[in-house]
Protein backbone atom coordinates (compact mmCIF):
# COMPACT_ATOMS: atom_id res chain seq x y z
CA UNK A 1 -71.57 -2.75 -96.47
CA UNK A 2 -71.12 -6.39 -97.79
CA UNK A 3 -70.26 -8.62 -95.03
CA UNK A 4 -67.16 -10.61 -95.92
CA UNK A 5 -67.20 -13.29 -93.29
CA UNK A 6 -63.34 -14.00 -94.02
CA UNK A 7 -61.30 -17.21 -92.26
CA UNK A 8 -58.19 -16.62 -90.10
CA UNK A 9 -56.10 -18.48 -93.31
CA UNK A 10 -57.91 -15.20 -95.61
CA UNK A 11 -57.12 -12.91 -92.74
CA UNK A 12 -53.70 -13.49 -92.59
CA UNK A 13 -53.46 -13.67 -96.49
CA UNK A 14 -54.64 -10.00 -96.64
CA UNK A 15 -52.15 -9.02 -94.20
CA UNK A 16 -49.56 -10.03 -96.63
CA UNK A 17 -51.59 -8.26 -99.37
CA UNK A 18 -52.20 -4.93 -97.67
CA UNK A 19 -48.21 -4.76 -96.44
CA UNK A 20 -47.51 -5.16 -100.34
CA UNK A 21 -50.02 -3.61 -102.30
CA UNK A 22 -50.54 -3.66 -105.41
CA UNK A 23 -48.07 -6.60 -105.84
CA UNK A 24 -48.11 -8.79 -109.01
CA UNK A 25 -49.52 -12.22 -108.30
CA UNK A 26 -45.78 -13.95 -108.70
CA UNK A 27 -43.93 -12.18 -106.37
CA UNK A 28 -47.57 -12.59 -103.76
CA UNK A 29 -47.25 -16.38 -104.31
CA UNK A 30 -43.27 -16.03 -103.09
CA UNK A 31 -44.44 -14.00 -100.08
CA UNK A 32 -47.04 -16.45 -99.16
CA UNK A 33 -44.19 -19.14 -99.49
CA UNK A 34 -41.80 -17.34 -97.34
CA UNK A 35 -44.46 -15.76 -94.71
CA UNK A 36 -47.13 -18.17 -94.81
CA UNK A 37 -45.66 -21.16 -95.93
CA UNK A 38 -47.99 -21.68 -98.69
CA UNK A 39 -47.56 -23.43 -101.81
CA UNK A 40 -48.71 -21.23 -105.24
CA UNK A 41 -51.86 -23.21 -105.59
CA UNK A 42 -52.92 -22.22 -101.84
CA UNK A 43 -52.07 -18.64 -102.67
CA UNK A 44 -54.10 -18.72 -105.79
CA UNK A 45 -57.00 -20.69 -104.24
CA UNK A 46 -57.34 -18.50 -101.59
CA UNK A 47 -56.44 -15.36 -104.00
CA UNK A 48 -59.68 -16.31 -105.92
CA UNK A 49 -62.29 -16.87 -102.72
CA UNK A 50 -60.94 -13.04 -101.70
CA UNK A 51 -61.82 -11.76 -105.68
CA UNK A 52 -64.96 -13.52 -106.00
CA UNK A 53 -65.80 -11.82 -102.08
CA UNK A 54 -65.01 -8.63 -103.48
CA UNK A 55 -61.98 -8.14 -101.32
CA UNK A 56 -59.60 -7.93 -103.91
CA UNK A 57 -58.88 -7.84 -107.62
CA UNK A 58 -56.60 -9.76 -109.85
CA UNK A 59 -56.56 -7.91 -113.25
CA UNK A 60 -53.06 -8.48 -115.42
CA UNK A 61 -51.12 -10.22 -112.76
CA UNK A 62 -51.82 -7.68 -110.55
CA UNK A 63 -53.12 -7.91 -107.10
CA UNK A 64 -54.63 -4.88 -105.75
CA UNK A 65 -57.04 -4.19 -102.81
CA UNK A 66 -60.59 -2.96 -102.97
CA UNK A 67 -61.45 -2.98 -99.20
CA UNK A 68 -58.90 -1.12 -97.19
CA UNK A 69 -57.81 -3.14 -93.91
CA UNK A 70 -59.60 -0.90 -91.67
CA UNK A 71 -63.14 -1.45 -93.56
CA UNK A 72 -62.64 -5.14 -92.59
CA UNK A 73 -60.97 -4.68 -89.35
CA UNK A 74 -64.19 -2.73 -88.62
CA UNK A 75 -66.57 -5.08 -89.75
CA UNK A 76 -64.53 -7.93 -87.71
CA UNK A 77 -64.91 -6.40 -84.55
CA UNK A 78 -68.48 -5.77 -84.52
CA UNK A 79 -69.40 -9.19 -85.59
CA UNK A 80 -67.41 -10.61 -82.89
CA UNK A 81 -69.02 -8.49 -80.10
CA UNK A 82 -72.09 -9.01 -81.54
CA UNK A 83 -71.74 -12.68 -81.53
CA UNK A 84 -69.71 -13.24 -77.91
CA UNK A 85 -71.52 -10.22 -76.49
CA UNK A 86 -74.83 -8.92 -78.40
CA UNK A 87 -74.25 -6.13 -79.65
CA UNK A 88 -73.05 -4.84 -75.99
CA UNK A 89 -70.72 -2.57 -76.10
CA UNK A 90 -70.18 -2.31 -72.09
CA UNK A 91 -70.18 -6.11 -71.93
CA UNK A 92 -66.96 -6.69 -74.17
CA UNK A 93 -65.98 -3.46 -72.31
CA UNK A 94 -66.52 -5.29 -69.26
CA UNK A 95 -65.33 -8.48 -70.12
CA UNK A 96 -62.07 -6.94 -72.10
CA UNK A 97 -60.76 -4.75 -69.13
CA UNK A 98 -60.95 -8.23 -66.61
CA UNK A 99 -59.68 -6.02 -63.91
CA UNK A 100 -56.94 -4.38 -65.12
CA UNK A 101 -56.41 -0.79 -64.71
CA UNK A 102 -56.33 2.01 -66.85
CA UNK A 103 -53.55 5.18 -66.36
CA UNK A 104 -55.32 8.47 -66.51
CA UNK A 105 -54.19 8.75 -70.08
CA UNK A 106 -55.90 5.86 -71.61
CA UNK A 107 -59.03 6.83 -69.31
CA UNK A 108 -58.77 10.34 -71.05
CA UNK A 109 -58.56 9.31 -74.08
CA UNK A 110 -61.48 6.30 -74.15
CA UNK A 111 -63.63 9.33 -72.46
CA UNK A 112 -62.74 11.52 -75.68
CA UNK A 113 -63.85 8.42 -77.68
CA UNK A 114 -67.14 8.07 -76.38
CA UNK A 115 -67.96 11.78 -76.41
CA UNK A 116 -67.24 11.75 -80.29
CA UNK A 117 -69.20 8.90 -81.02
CA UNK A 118 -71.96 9.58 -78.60
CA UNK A 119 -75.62 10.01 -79.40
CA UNK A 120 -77.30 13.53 -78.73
């Protein structure tokens, strides 16, 4: 997978983009206005970076997304504990958790977690 290496400003753009999908590029540069407080050359400035990343395309007016939010979700989480905690799973664990608690529910379940994603 292509790292995309996106900024908060991109981030949040997508947001609007993957709550409106596929969404004509007019009625994206009114949602920017009215959620991000953009103005239409921000939207399309930004709109471009995200094509050109391979994040999205722009064909006819048409905004639709190629990399589903989860895909770059994903991505976004293990770069960040690999940068703040490398690679270390238990350490952002550790350092996440800060000694709060966890019901028997959410222990369950994070024990059901690591069972299906454990290595044999």
């Amino acid at each position: 997978m292509e790292p995309y290496h996106l900024c908060d400003s991109e981030y949040r753009f997508l947001q609007v983009v993957w709550e409106a999908a596929s969404v004509g590029s007019g009625r994206l540069v009114e949602l920017c206005a009215a959620r991000l407080g953009w103005k239409k050359s921000t939207t399309y400035t930004v709109l471009k970076k995200l094509c050109e990343k391979g994040v999205l395309q722009n064909e006819s007016s048409t905004v639709t997304v190629l990399v589903p939010r989860e895909q770059v979700d994903n991505q976004a989480a293990e770069e960040f504990v690999e940068r703040a905690f490398g690679g270390s799973l238990p350490g952002f664990l550790t350092a996440f958790m800060g000694g709060r608690r966890l019901s028997a529910s959410e222990a369950e379940t994070l024990r059901k977690l690591i069972d299906a994603h454990r290595e044999d």
